[in-house]
PDB file of N, CA and C in Angstrom:
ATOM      1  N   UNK A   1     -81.512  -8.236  32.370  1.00  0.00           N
ATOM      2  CA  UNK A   1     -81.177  -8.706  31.036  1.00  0.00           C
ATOM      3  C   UNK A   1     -82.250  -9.699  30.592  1.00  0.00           C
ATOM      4  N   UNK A   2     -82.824  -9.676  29.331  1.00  0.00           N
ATOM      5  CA  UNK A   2     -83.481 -10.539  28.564  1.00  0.00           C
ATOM      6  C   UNK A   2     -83.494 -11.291  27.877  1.00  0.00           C
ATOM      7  N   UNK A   3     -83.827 -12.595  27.638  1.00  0.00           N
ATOM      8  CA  UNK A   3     -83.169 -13.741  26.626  1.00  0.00           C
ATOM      9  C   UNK A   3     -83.863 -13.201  25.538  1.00  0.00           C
ATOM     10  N   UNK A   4     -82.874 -13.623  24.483  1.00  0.00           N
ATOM     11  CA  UNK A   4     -82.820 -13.401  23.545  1.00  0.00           C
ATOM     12  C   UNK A   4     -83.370 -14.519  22.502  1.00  0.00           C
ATOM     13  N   UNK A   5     -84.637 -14.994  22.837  1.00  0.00           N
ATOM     14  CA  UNK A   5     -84.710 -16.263  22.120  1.00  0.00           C
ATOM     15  C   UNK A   5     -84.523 -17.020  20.541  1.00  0.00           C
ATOM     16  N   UNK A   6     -84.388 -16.178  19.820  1.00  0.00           N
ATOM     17  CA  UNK A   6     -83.806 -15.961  18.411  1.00  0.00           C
ATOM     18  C   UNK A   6     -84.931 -17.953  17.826  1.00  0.00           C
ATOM     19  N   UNK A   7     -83.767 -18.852  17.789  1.00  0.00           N
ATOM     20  CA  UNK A   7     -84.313 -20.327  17.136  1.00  0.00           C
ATOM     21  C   UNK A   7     -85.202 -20.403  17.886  1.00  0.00           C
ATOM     22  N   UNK A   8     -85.175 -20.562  18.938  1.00  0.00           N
ATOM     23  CA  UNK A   8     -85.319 -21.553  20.611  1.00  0.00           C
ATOM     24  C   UNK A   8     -86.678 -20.691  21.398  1.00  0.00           C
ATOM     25  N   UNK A   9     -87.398 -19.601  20.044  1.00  0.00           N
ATOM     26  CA  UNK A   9     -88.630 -19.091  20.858  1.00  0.00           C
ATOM     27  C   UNK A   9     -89.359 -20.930  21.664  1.00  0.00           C
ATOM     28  N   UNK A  10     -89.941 -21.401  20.803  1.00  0.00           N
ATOM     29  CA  UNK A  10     -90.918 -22.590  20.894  1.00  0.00           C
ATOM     30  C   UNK A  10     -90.215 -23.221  22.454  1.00  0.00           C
ATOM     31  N   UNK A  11     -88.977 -23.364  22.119  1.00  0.00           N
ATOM     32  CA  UNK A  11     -88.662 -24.258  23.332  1.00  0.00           C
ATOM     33  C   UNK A  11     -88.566 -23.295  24.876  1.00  0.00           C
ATOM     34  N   UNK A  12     -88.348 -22.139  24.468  1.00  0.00           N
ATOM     35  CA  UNK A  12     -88.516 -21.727  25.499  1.00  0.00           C
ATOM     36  C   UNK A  12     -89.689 -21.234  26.549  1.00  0.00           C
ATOM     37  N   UNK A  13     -90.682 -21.400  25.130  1.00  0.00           N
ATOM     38  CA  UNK A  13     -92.321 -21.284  25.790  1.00  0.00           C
ATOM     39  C   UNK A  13     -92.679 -22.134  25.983  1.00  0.00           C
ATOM     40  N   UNK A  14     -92.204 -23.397  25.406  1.00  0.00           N
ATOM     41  CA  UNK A  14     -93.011 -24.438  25.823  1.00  0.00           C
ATOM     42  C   UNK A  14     -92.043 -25.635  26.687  1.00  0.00           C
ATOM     43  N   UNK A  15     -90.992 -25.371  27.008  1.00  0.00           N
ATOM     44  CA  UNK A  15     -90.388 -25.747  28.234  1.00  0.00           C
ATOM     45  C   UNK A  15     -89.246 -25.335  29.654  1.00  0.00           C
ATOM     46  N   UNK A  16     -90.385 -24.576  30.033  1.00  0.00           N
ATOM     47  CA  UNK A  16     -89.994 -23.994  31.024  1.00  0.00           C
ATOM     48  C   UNK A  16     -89.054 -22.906  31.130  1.00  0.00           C
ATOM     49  N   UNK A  17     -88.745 -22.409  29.757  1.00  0.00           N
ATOM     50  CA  UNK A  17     -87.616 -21.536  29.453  1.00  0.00           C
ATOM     51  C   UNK A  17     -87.419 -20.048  30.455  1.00  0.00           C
ATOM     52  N   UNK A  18     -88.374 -19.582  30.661  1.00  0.00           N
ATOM     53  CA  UNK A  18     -88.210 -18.716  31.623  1.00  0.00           C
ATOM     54  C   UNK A  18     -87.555 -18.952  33.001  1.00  0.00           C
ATOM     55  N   UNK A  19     -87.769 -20.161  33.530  1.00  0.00           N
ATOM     56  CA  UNK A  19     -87.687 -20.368  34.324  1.00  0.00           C
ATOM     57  C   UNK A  19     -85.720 -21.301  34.545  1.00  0.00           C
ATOM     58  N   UNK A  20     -85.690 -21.415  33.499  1.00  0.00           N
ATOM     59  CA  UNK A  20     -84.107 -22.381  33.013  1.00  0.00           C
ATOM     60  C   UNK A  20     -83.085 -20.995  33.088  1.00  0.00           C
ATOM     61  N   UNK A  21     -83.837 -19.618  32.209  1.00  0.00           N
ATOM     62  CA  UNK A  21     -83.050 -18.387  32.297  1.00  0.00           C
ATOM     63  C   UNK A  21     -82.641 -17.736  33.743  1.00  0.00           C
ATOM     64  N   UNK A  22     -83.926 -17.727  34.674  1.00  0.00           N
ATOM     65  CA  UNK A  22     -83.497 -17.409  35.630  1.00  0.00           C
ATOM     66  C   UNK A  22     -82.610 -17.910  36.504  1.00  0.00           C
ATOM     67  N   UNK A  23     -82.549 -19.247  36.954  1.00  0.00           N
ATOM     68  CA  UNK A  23     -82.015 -20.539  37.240  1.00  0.00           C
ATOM     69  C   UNK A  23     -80.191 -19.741  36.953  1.00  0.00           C
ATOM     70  N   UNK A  24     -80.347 -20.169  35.520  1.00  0.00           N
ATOM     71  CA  UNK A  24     -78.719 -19.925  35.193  1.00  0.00           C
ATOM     72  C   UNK A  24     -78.288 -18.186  35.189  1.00  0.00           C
ATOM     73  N   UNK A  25     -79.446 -17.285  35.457  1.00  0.00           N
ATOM     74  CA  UNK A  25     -78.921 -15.466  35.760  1.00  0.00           C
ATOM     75  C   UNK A  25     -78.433 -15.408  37.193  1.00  0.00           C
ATOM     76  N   UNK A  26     -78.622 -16.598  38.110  1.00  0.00           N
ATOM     77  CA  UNK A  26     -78.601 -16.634  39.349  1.00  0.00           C
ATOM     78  C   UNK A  26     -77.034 -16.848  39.571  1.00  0.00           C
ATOM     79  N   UNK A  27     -77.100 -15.315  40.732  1.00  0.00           N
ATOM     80  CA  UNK A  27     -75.397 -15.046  41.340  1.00  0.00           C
ATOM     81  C   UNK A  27     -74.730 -16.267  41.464  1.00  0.00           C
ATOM     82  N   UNK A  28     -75.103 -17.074  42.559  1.00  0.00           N
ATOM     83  CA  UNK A  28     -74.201 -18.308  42.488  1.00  0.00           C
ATOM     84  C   UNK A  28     -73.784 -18.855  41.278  1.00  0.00           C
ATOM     85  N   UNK A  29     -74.900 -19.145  40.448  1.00  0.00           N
ATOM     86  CA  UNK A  29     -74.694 -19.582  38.952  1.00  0.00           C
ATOM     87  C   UNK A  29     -74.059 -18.808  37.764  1.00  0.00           C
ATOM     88  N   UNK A  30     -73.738 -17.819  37.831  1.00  0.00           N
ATOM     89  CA  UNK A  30     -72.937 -17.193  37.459  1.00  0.00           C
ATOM     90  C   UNK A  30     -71.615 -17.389  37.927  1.00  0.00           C
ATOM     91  N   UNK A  31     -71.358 -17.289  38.946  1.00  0.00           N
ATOM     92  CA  UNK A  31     -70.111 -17.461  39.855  1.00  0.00           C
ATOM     93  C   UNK A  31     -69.602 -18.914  39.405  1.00  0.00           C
ATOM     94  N   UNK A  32     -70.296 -19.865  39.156  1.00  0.00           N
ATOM     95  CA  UNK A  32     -69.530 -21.392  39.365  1.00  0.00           C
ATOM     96  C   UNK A  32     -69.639 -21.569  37.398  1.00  0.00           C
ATOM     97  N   UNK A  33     -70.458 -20.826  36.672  1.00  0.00           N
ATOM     98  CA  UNK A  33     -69.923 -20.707  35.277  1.00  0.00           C
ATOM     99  C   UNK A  33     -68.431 -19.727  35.031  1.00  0.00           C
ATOM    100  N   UNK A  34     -68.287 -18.426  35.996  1.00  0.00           N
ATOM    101  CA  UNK A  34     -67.285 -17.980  35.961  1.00  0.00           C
ATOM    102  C   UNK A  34     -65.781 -18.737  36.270  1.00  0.00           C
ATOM    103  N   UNK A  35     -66.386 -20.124  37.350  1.00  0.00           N
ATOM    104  CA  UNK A  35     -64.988 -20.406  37.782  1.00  0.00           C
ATOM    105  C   UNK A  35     -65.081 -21.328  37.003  1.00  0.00           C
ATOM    106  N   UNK A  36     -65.472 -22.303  36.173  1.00  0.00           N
ATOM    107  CA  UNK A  36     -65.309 -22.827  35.051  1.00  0.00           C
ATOM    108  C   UNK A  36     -64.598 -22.485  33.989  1.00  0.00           C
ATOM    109  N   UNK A  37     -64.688 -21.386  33.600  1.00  0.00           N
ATOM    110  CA  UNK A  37     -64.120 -20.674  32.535  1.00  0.00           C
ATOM    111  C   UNK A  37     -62.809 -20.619  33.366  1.00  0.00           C
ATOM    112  N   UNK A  38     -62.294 -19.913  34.257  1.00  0.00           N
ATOM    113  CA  UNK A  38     -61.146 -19.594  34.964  1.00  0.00           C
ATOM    114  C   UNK A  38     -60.297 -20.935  34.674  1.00  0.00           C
ATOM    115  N   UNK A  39     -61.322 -22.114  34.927  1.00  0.00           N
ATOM    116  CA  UNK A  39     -60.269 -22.891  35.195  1.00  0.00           C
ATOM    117  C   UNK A  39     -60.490 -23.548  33.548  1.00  0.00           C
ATOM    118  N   UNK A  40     -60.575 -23.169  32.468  1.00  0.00           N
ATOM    119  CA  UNK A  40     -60.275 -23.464  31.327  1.00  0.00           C
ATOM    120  C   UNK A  40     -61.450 -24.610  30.995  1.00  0.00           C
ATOM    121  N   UNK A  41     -62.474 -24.473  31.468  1.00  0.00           N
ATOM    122  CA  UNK A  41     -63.168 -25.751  31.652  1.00  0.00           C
ATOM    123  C   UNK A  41     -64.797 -25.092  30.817  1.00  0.00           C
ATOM    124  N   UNK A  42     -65.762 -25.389  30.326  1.00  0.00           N
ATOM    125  CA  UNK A  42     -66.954 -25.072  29.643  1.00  0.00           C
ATOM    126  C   UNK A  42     -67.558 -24.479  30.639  1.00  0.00           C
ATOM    127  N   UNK A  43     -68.171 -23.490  30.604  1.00  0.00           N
ATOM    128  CA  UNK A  43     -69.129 -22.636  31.600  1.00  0.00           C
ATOM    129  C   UNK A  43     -70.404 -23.812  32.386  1.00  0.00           C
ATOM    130  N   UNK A  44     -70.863 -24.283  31.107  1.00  0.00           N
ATOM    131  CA  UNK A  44     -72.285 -24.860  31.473  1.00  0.00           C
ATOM    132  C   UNK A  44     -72.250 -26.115  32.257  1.00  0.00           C
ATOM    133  N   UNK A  45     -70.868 -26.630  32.532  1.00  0.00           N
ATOM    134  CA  UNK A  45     -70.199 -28.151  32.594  1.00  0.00           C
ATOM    135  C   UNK A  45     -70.863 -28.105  34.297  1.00  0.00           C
ATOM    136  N   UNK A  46     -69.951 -27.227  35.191  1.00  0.00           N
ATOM    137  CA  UNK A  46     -70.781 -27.378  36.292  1.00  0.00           C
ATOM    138  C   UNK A  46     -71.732 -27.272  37.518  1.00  0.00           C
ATOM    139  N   UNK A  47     -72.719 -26.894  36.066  1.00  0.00           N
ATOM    140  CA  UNK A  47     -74.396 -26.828  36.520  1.00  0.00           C
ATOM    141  C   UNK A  47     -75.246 -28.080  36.039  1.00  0.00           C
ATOM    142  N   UNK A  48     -74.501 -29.044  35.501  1.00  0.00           N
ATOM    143  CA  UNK A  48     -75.567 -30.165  35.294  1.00  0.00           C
ATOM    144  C   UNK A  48     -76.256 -31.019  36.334  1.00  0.00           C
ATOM    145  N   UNK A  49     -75.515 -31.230  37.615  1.00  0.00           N
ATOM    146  CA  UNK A  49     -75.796 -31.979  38.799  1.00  0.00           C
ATOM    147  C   UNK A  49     -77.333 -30.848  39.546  1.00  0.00           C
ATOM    148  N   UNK A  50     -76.869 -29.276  39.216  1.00  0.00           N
ATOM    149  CA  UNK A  50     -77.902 -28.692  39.513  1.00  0.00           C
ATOM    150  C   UNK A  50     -79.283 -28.849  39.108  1.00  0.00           C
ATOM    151  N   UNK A  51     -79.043 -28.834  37.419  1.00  0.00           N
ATOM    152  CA  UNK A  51     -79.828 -28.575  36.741  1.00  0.00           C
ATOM    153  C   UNK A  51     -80.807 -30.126  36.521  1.00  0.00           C
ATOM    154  N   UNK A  52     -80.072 -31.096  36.494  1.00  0.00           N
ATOM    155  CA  UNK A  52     -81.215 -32.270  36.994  1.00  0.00           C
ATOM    156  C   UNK A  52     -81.958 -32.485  38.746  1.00  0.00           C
ATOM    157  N   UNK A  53     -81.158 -31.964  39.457  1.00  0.00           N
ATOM    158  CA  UNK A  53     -82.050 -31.783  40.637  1.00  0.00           C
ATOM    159  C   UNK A  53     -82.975 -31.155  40.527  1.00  0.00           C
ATOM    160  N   UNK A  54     -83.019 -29.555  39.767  1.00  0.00           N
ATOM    161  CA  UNK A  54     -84.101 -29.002  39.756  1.00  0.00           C
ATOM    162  C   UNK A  54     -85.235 -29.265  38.684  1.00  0.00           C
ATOM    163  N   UNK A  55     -84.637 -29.771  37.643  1.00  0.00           N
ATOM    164  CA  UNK A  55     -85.876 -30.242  37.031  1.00  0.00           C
ATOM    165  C   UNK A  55     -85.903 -31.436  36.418  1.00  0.00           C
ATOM    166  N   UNK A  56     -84.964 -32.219  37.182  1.00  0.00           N
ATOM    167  CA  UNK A  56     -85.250 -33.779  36.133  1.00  0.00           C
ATOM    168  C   UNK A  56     -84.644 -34.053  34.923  1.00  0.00           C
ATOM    169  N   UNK A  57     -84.873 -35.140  34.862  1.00  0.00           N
ATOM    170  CA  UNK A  57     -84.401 -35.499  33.473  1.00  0.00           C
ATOM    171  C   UNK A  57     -84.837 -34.817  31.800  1.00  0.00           C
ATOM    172  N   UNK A  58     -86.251 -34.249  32.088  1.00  0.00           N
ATOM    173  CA  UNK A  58     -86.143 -33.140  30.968  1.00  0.00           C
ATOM    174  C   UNK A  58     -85.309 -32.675  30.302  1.00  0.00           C
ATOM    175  N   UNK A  59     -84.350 -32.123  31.005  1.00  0.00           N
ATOM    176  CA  UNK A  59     -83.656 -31.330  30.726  1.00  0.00           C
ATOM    177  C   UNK A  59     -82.090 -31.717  30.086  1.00  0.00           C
ATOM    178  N   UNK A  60     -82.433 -33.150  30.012  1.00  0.00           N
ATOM    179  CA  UNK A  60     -81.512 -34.165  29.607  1.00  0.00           C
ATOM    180  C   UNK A  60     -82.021 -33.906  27.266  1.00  0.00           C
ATOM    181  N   UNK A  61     -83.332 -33.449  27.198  1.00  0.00           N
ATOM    182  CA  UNK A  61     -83.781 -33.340  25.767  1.00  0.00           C
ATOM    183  C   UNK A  61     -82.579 -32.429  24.591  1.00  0.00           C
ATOM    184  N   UNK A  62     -82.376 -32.765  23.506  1.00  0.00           N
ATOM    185  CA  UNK A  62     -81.126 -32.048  23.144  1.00  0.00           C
ATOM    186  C   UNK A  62     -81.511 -30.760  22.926  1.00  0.00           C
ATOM    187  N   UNK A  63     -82.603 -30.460  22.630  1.00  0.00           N
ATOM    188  CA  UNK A  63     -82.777 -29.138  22.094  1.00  0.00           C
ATOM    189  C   UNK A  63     -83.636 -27.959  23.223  1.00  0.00           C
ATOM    190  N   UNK A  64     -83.529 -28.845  24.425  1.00  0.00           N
ATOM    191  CA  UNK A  64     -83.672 -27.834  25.741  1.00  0.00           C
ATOM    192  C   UNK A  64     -81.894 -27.861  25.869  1.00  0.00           C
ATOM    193  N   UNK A  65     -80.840 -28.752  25.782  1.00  0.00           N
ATOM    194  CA  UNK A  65     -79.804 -28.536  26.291  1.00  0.00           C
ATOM    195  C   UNK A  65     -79.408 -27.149  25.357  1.00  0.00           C
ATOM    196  N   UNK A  66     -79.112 -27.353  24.119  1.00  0.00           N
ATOM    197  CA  UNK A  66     -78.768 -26.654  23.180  1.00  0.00           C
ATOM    198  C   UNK A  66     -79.464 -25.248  23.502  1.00  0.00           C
ATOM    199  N   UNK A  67     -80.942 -24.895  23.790  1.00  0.00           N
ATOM    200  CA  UNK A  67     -81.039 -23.595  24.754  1.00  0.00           C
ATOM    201  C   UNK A  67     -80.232 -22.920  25.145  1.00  0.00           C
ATOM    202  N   UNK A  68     -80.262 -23.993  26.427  1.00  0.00           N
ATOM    203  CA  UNK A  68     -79.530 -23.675  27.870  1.00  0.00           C
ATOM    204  C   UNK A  68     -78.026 -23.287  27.103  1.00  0.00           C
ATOM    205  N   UNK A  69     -77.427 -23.457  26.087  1.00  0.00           N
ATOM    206  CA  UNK A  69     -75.783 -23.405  25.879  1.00  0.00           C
ATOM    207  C   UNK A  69     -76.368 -21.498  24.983  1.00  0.00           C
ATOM    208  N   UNK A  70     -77.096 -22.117  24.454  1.00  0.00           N
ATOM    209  CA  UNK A  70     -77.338 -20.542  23.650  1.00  0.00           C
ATOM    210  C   UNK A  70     -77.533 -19.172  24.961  1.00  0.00           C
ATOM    211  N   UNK A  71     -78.391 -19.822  26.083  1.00  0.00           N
ATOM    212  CA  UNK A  71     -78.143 -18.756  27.163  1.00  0.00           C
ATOM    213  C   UNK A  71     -77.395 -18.387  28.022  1.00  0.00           C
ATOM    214  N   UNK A  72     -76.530 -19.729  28.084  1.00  0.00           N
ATOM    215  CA  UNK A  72     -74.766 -19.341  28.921  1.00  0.00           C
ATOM    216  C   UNK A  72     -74.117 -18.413  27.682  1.00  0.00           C
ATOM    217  N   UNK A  73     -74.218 -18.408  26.569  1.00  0.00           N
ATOM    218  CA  UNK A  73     -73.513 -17.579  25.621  1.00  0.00           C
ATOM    219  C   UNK A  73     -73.717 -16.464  26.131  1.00  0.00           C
ATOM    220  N   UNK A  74     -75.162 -16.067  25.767  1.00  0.00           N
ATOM    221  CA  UNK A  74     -75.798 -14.524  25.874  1.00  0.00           C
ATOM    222  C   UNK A  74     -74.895 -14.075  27.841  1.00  0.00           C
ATOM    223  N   UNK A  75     -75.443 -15.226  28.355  1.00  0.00           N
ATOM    224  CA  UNK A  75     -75.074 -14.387  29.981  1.00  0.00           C
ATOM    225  C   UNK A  75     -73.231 -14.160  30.105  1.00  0.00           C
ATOM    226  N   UNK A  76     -72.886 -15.044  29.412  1.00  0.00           N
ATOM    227  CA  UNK A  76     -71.264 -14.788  29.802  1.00  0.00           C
ATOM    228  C   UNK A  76     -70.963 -13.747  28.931  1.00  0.00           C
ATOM    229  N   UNK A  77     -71.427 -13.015  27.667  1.00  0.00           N
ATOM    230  CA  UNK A  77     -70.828 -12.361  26.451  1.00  0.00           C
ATOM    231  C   UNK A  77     -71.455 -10.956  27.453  1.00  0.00           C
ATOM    232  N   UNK A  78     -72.524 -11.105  28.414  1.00  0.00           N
ATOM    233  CA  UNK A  78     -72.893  -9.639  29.007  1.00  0.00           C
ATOM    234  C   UNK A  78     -72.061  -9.678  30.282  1.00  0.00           C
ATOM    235  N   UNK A  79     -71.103 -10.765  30.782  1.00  0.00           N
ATOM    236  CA  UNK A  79     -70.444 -10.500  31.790  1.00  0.00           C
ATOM    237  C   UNK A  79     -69.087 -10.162  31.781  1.00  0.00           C
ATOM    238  N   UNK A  80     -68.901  -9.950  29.984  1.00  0.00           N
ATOM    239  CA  UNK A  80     -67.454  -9.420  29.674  1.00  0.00           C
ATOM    240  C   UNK A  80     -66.510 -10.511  28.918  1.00  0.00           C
ATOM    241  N   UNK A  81     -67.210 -12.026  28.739  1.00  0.00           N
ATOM    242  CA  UNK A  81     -66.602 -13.191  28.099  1.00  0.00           C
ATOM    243  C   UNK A  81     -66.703 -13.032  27.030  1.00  0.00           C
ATOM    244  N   UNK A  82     -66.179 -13.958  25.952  1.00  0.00           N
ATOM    245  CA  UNK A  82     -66.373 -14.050  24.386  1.00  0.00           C
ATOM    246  C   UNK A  82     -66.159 -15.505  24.379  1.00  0.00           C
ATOM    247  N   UNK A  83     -66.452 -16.253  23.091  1.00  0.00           N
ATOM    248  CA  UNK A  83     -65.966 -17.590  22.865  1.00  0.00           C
ATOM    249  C   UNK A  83     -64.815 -18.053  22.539  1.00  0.00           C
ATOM    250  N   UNK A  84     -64.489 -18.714  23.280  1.00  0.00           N
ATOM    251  CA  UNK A  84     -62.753 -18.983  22.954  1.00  0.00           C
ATOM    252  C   UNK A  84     -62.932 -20.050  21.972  1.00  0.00           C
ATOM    253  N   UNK A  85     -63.897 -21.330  22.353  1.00  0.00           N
ATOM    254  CA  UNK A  85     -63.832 -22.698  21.440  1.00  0.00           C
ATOM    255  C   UNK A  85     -65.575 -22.795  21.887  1.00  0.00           C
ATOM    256  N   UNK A  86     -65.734 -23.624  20.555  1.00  0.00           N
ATOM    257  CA  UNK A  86     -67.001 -24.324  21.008  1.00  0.00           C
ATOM    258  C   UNK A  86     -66.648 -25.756  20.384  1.00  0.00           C
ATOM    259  N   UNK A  87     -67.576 -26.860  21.109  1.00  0.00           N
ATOM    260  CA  UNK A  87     -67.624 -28.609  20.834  1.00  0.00           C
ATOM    261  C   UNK A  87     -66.224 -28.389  21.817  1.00  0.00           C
ATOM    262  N   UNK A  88     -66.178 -28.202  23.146  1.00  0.00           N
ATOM    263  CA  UNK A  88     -65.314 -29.301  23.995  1.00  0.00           C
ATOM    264  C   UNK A  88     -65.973 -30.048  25.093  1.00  0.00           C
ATOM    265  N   UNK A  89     -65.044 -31.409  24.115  1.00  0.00           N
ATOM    266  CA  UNK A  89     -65.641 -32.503  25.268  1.00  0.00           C
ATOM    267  C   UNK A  89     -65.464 -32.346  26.727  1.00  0.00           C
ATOM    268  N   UNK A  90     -66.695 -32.608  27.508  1.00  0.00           N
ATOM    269  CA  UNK A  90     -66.821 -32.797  28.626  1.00  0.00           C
ATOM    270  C   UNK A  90     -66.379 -34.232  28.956  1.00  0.00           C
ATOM    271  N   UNK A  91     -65.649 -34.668  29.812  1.00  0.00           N
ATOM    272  CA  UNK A  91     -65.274 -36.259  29.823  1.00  0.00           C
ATOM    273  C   UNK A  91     -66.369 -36.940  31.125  1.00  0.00           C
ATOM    274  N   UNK A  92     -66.652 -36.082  31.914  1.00  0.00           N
ATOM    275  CA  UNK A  92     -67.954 -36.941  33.039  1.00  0.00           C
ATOM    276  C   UNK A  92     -68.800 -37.215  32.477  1.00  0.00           C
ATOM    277  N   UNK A  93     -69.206 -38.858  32.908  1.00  0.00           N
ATOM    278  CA  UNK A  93     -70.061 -39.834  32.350  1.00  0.00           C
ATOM    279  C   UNK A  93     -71.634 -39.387  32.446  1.00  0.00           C
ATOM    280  N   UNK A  94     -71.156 -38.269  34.234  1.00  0.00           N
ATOM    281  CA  UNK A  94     -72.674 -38.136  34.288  1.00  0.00           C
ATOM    282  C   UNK A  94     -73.632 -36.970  34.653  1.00  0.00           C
ATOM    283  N   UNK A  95     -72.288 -35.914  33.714  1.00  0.00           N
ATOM    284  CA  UNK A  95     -72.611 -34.724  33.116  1.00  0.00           C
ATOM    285  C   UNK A  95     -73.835 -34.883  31.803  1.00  0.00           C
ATOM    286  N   UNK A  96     -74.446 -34.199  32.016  1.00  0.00           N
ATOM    287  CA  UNK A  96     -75.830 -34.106  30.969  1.00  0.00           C
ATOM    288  C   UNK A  96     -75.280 -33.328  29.642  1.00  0.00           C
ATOM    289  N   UNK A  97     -74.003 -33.165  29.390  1.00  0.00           N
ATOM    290  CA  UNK A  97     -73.786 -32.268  28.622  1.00  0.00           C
ATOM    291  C   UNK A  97     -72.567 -32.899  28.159  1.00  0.00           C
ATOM    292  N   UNK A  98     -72.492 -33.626  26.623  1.00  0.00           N
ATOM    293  CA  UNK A  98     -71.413 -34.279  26.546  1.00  0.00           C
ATOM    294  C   UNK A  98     -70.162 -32.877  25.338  1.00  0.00           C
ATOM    295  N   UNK A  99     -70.666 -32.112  25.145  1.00  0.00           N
ATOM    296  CA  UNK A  99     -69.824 -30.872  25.006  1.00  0.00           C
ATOM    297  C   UNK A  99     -70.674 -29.550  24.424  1.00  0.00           C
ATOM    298  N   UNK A 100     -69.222 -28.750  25.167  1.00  0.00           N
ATOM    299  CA  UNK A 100     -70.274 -27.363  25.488  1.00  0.00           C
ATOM    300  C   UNK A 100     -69.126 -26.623  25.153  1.00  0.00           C
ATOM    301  N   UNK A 101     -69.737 -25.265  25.170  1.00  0.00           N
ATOM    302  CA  UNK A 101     -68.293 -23.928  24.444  1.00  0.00           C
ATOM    303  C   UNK A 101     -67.931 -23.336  26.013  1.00  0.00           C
ATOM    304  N   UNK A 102     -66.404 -23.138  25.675  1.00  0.00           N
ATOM    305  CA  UNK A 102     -65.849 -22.767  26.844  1.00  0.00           C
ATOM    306  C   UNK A 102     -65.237 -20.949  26.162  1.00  0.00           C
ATOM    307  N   UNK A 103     -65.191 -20.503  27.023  1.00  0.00           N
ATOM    308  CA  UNK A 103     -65.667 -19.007  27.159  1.00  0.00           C
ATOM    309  C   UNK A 103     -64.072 -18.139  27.552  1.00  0.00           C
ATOM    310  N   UNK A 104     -63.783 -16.457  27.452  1.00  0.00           N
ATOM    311  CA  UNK A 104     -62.143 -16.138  28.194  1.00  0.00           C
ATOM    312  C   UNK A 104     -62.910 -14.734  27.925  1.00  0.00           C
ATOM    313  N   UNK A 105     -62.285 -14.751  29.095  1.00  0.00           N
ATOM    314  CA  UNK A 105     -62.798 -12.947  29.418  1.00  0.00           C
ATOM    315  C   UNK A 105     -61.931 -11.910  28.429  1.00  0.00           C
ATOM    316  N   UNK A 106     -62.914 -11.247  27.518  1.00  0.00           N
ATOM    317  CA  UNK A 106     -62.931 -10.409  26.456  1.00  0.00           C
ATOM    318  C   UNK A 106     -60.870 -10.147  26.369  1.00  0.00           C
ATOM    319  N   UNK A 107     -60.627  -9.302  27.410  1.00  0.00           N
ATOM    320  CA  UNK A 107     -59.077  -9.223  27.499  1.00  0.00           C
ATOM    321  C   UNK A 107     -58.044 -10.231  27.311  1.00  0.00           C
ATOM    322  N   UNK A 108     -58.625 -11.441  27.267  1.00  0.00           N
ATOM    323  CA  UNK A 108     -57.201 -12.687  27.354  1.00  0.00           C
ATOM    324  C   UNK A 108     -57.584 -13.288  26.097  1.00  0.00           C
ATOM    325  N   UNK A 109     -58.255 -13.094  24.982  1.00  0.00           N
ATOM    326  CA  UNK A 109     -58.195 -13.417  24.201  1.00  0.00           C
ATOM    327  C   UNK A 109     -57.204 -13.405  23.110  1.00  0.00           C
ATOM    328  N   UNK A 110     -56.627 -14.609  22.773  1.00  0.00           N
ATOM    329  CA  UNK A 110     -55.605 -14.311  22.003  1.00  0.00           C
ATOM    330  C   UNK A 110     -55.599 -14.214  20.149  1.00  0.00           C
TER     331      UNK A 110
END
């Protein structure tokens, strides 16, 4: 699957975007956005502890975060999700992501 860079060409060429896509296409990372959603919680919420280990505080910039939320969209909407809500607050202080859209597999949508 291919990102779809639509706004976010610039940011994704010019920060590390290829490399942020693969990061979050990755099985595990898929898996712990899936159990997020399960548990009613924002997909992207817990990969932030990841996502500053691997690249720092960069990635703390709003419009690399805002990316990264546009490519949990694209990867969860090809894993059978849709958007349930978007803007829910994340309440951890020291989550990089103070709200993100939380996601329900295509069928439980009400």
């Amino acid at each position: 699957m291919d990102y779809r860079q639509e706004r976010y060409k610039s940011t994704f060429e010019n920060e590390g975007g290829k490399e942020i896509w693969d990061f979050l296409n990755q099985p595990e990372n898929v898996i712990r956005m899936e159990t997020a959603t399960f548990l009613s919680r924002p997909a992207i919420e817990p990969l932030s502890p990841l996502l500053l280990q691997r690249y720092g505080e960069g990635v703390r910039k709003d419009r690399i975060k805002q990316m990264m939320g546009h490519m949990v969209r694209q990867i969860m909407e090809h894993n059978g999700y849709v958007l349930q809500q978007g803007n829910v607050k994340i309440s951890s202080a020291d989550n990089i992501f103070a709200r993100a859209s939380r996601y329900a597999r295509n069928n439980e949508v009400a």
